[in-house]
N, C-alpha and C. Protein backbone atom coordinates (compact mmCIF):
# COMPACT_ATOMS: atom_id res chain seq x y z
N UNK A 1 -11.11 -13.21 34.51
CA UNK A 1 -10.04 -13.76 33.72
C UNK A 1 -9.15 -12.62 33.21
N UNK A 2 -7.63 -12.79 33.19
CA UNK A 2 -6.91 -11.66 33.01
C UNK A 2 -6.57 -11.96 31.43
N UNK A 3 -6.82 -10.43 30.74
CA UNK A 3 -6.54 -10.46 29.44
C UNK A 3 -5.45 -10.30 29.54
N UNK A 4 -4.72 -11.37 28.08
CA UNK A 4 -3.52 -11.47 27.63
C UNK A 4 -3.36 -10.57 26.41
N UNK A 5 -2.35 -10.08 26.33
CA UNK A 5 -1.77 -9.14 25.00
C UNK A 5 -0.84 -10.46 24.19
N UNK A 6 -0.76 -10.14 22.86
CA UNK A 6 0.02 -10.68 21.78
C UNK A 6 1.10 -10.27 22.22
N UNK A 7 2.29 -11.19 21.36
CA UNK A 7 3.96 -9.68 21.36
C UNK A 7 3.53 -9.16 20.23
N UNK A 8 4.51 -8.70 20.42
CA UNK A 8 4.80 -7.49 19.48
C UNK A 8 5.38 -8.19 18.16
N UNK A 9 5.79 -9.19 18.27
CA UNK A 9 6.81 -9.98 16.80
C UNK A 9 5.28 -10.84 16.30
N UNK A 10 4.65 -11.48 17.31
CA UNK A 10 3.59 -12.33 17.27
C UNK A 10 2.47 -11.27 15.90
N UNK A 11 2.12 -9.84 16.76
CA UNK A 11 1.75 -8.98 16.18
C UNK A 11 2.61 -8.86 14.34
N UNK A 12 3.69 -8.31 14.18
CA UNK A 12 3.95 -8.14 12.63
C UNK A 12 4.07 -9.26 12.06
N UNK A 13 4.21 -10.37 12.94
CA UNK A 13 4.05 -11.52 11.63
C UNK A 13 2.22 -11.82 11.33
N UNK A 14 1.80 -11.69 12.16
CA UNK A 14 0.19 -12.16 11.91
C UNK A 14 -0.37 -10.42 10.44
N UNK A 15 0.37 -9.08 11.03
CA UNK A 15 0.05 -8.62 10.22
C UNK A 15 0.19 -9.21 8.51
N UNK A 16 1.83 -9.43 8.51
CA UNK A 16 2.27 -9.55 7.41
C UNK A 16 1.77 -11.00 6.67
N UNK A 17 1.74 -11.96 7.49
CA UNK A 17 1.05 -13.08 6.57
C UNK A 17 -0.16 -12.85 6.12
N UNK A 18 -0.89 -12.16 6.58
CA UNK A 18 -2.60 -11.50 6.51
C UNK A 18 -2.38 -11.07 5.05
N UNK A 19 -1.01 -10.16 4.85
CA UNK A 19 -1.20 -9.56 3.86
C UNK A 19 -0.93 -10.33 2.41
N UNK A 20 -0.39 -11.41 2.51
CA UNK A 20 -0.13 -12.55 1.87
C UNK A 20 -0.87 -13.51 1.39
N UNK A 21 -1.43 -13.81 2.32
CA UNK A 21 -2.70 -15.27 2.27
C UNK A 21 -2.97 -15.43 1.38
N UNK A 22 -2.60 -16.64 0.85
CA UNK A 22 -3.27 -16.80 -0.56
C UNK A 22 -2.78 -16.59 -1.83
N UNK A 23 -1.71 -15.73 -1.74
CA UNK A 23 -1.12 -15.62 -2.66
C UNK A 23 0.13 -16.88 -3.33
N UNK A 24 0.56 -17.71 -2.21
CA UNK A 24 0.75 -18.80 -2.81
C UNK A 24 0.61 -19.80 -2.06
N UNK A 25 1.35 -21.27 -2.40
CA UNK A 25 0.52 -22.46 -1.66
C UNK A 25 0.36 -22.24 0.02
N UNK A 26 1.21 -21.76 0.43
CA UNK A 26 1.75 -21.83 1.68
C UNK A 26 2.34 -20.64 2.50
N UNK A 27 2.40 -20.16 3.39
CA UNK A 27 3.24 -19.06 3.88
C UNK A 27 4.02 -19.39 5.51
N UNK A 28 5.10 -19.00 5.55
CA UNK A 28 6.11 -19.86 6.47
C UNK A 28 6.56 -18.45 7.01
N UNK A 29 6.71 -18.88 8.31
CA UNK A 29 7.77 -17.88 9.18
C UNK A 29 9.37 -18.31 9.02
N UNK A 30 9.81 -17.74 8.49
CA UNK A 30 11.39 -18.40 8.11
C UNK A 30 11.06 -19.66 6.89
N UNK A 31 12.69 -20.28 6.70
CA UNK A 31 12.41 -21.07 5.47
C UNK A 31 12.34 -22.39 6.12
N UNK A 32 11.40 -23.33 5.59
CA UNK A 32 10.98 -24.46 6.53
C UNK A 32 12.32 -25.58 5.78
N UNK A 33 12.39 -26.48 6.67
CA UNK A 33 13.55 -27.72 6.02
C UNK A 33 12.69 -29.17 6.22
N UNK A 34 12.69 -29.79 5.72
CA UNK A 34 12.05 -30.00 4.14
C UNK A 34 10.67 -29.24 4.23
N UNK A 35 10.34 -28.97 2.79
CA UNK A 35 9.29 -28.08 2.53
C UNK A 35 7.99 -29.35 2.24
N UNK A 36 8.81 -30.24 1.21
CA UNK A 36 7.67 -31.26 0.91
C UNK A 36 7.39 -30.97 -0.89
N UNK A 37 7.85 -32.35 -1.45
CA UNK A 37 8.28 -32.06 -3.35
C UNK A 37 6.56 -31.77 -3.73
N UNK A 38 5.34 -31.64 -2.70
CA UNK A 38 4.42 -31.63 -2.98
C UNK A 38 3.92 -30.32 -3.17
N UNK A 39 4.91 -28.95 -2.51
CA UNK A 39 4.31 -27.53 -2.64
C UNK A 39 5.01 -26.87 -3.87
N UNK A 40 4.18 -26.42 -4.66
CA UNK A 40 4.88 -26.13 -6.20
C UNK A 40 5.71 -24.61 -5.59
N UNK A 41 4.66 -23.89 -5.00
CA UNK A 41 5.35 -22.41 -4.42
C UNK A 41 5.27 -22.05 -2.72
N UNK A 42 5.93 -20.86 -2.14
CA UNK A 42 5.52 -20.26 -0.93
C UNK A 42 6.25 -19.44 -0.60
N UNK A 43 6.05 -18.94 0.62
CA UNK A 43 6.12 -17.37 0.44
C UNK A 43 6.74 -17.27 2.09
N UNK A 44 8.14 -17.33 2.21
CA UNK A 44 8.45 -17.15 3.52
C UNK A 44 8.79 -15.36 4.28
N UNK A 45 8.47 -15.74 5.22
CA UNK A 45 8.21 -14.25 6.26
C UNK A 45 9.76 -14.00 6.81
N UNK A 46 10.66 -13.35 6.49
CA UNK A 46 11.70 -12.96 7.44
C UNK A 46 12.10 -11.31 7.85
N UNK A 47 12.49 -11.43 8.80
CA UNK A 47 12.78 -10.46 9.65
C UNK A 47 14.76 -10.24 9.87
N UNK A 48 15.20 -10.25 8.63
CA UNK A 48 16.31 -10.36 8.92
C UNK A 48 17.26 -9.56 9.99
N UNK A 49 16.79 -8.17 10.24
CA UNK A 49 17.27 -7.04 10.48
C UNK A 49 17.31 -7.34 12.32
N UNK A 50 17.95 -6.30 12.77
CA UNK A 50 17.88 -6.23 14.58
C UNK A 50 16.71 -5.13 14.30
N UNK A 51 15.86 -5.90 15.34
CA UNK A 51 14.85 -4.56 15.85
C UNK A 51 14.98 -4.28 17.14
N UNK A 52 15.06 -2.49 16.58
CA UNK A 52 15.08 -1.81 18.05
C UNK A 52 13.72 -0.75 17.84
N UNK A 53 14.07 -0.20 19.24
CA UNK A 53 12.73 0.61 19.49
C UNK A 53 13.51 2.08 19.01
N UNK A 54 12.50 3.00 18.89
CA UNK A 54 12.60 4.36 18.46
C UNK A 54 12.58 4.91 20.10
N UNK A 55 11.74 4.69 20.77
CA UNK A 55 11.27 4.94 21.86
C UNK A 55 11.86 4.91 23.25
N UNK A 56 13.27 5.11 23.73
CA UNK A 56 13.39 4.84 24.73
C UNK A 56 13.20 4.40 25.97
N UNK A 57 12.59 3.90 27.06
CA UNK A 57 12.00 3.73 28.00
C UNK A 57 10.83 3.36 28.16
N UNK A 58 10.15 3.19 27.02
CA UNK A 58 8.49 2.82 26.98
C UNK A 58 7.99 1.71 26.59
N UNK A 59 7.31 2.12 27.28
CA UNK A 59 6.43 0.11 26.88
C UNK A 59 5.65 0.73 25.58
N UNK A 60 5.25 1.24 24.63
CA UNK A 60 4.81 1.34 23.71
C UNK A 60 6.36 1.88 22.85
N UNK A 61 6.71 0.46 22.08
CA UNK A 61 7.58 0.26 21.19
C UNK A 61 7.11 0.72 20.13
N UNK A 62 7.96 1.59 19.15
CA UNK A 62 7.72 1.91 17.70
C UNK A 62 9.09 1.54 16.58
N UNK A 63 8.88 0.14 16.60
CA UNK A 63 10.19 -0.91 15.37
C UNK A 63 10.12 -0.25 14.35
N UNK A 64 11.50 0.29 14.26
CA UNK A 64 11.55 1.10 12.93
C UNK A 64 12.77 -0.77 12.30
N UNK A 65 12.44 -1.53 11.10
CA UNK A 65 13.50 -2.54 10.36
C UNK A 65 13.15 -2.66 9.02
N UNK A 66 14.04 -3.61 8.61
CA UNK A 66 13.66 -3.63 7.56
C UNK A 66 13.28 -5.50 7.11
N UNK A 67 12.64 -6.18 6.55
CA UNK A 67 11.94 -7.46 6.35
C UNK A 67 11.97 -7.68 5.14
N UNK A 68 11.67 -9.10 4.84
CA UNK A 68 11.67 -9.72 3.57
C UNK A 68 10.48 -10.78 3.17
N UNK A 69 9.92 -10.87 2.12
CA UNK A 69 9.37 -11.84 1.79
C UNK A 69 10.08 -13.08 0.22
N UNK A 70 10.40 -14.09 1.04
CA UNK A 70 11.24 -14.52 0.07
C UNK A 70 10.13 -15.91 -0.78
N UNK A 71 9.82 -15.39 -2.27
CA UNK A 71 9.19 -16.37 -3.05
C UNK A 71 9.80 -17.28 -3.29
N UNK A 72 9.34 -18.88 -3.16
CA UNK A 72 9.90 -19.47 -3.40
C UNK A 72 9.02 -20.38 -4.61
N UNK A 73 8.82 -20.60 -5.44
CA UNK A 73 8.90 -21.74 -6.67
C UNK A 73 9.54 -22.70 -7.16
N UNK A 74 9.06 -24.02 -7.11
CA UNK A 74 9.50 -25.05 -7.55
C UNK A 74 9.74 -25.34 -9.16
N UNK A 75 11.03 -25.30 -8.87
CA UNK A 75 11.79 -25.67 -10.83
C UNK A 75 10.79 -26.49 -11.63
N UNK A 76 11.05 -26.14 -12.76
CA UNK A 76 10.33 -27.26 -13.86
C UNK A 76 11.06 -28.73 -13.55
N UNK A 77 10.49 -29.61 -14.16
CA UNK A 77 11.21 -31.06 -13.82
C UNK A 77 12.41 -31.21 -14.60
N UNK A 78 12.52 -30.30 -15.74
CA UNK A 78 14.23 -30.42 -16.70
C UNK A 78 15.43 -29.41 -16.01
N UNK A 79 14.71 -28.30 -14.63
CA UNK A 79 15.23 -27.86 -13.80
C UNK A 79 15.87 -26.25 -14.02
N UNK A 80 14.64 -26.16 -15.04
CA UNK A 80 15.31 -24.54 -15.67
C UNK A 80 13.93 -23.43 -14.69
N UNK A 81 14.58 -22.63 -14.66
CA UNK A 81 13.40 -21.16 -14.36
C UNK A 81 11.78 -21.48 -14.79
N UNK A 82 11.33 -21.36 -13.93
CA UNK A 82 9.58 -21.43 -13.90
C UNK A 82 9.37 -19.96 -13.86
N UNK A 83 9.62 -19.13 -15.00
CA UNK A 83 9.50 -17.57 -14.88
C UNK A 83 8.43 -17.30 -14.63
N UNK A 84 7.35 -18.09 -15.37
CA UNK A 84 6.32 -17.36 -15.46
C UNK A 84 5.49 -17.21 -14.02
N UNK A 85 5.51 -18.46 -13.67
CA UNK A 85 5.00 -18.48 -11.94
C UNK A 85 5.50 -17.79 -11.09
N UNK A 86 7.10 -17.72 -10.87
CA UNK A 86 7.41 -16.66 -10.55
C UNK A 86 7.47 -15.49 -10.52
N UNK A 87 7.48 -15.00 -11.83
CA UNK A 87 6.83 -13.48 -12.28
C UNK A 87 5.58 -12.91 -11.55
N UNK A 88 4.28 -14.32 -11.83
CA UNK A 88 3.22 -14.05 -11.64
C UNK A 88 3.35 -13.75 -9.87
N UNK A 89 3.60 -14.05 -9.11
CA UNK A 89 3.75 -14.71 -7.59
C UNK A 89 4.45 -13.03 -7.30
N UNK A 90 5.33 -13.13 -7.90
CA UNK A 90 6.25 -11.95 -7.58
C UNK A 90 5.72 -10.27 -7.68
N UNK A 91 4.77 -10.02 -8.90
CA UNK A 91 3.88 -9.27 -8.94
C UNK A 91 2.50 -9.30 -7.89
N UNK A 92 1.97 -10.50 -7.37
CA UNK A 92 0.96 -10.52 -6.74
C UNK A 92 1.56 -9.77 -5.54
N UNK A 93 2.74 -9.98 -5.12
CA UNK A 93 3.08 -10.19 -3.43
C UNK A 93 3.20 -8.10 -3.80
N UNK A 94 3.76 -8.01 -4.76
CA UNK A 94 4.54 -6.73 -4.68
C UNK A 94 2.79 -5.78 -4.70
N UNK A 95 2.26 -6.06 -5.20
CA UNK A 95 0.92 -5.28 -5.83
C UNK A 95 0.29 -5.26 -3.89
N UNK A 96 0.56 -5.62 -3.17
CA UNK A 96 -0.14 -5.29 -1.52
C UNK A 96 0.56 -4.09 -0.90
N UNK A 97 1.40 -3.64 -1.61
CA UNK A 97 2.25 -2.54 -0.86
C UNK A 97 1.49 -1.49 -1.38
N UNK A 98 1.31 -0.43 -0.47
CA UNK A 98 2.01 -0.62 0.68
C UNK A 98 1.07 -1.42 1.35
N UNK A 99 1.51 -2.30 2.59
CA UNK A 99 0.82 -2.72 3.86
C UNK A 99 0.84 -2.19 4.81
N UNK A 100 -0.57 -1.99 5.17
CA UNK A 100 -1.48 -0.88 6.59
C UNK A 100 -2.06 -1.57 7.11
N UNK A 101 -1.32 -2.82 8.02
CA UNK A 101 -2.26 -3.95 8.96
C UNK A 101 -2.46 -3.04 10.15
N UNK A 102 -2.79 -3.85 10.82
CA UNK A 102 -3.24 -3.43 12.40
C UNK A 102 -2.48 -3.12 13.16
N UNK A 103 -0.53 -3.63 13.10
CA UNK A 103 -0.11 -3.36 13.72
C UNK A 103 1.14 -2.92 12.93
N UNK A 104 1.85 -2.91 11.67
CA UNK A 104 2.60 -2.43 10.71
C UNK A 104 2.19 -1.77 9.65
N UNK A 105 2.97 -1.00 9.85
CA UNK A 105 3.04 0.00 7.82
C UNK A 105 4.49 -1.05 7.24
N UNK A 106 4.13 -1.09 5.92
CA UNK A 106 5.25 -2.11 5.08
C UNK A 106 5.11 -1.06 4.14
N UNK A 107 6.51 -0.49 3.25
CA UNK A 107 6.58 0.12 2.35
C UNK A 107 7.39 -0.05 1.46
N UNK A 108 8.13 0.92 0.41
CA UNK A 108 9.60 1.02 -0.29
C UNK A 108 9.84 -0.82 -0.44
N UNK A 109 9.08 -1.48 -1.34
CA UNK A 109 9.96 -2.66 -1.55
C UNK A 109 10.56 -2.73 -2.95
N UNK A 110 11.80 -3.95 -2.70
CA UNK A 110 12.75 -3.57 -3.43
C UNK A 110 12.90 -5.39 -3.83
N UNK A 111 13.17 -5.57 -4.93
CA UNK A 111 13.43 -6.81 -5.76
C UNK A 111 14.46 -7.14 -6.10
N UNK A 112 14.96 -8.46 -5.44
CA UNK A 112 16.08 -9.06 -5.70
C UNK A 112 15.84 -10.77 -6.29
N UNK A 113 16.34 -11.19 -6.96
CA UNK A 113 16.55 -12.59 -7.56
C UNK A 113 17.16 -12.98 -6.73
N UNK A 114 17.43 -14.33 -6.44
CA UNK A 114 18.29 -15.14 -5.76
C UNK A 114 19.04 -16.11 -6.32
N UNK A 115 18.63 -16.80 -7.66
CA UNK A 115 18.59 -18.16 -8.14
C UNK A 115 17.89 -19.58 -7.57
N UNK A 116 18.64 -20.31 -7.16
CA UNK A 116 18.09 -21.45 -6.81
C UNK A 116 19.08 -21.79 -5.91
N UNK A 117 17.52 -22.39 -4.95
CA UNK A 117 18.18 -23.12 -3.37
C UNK A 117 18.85 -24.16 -3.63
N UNK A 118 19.17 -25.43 -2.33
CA UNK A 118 19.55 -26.78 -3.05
C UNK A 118 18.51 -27.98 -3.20
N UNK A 119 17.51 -27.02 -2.87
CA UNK A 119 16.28 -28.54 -2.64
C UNK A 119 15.53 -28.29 -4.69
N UNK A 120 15.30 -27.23 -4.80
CA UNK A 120 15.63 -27.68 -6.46
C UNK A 120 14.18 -26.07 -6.39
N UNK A 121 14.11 -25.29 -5.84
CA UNK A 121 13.47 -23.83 -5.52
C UNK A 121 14.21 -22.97 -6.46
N UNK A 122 13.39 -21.61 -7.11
CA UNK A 122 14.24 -20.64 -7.86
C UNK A 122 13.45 -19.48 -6.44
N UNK A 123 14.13 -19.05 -6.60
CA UNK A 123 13.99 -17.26 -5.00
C UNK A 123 13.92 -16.20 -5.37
N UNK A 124 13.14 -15.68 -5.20
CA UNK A 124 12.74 -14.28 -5.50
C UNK A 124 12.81 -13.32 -3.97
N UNK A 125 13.56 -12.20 -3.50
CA UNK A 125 13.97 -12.07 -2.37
C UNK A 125 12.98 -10.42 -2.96
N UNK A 126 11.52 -10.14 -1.63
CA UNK A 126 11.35 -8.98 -1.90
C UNK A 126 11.41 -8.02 -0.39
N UNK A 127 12.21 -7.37 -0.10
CA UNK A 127 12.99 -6.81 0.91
C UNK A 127 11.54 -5.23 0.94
N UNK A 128 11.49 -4.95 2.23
CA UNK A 128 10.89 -3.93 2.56
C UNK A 128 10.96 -2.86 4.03
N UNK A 129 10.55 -1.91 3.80
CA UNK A 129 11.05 -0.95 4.84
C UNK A 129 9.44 -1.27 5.81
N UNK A 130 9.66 -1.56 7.21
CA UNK A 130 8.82 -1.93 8.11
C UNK A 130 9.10 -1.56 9.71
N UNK A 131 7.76 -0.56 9.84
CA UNK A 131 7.80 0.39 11.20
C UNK A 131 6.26 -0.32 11.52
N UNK A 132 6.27 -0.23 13.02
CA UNK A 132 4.84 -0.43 13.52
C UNK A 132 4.42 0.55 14.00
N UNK A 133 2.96 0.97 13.98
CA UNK A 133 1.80 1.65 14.28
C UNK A 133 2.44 2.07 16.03
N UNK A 134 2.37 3.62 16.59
CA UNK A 134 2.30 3.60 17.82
C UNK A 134 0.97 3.47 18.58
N UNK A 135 1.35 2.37 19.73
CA UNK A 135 0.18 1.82 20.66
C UNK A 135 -0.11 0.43 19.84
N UNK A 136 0.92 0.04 19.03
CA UNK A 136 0.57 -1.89 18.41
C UNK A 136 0.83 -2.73 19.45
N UNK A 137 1.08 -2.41 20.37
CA UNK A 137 1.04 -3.30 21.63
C UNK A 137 -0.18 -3.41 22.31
N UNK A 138 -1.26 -2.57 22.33
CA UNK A 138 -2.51 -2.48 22.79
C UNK A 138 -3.30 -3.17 22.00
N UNK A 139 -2.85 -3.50 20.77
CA UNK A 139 -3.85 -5.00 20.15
C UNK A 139 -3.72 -5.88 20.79
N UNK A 140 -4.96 -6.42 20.79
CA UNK A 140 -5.28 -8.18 21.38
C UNK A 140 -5.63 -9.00 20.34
């Protein structure tokens, strides 16, 4: 039977949710539409940036980008700031840095507010500098 390799994107997202888990209800690759009035928080994975290789010509890619983890929390029902959950959520996620998965280093993160989406969410945007391990393609 011929072994299959992961990608390489397959690879930093499995790192980066790893590093997450648990920290709130849910964790999403991108922002899901509808989320469901049933998840109070969650924690989406983006990759906003173009990734390129450092590496010219090689099949062992080294992604130098930069990524985000965007908190999301559900408003109180009178529709003001749920600080405290957020605070709390926002410190948990930040307190894993740096991240040294299997196939990314995550470092330098940086905190931005967002306000609120339109589904009735307050956003916490935490942006980070993200290179992968050389030879992260040789994970299975």
């Amino acid at each position: 039977m011929a072994e299959t390799r992961k990608s390489l994107l397959y690879l930093i997202y499995n790192d980066l949710s790893g590093a997450v888990k648990g920290i709130a209800s849910k964790t999403f690759f991108g922002r899901p539409e509808p989320v469901g009035s049933d998840v109070a928080n969650f924690i989406a994975i983006e990759i906003p940036t173009e990734i390129r290789s450092r590496i010219k010509g090689s099949y062992d890619m080294a992604v130098d980008c930069y990524a985000t983890f965007d908190v999301y929390v559900k408003s109180k029902s009178d529709r003001t700031l749920n600080i405290g959950s957020q605070s709390d959520i926002t410190q948990k996620v930040l307190d894993v840095f740096p991240i040294n998965g299997k196939c990314v280093v995550a470092t330098k993160p940086t905190v931005m507010m967002q306000g609120y989406d339109e589904t009735g969410y307050q956003v916490t945007q935490i942006s980070f500098k993200l290179r992968t391990r050389f030879n992260a393609r040789d994970i299975k």
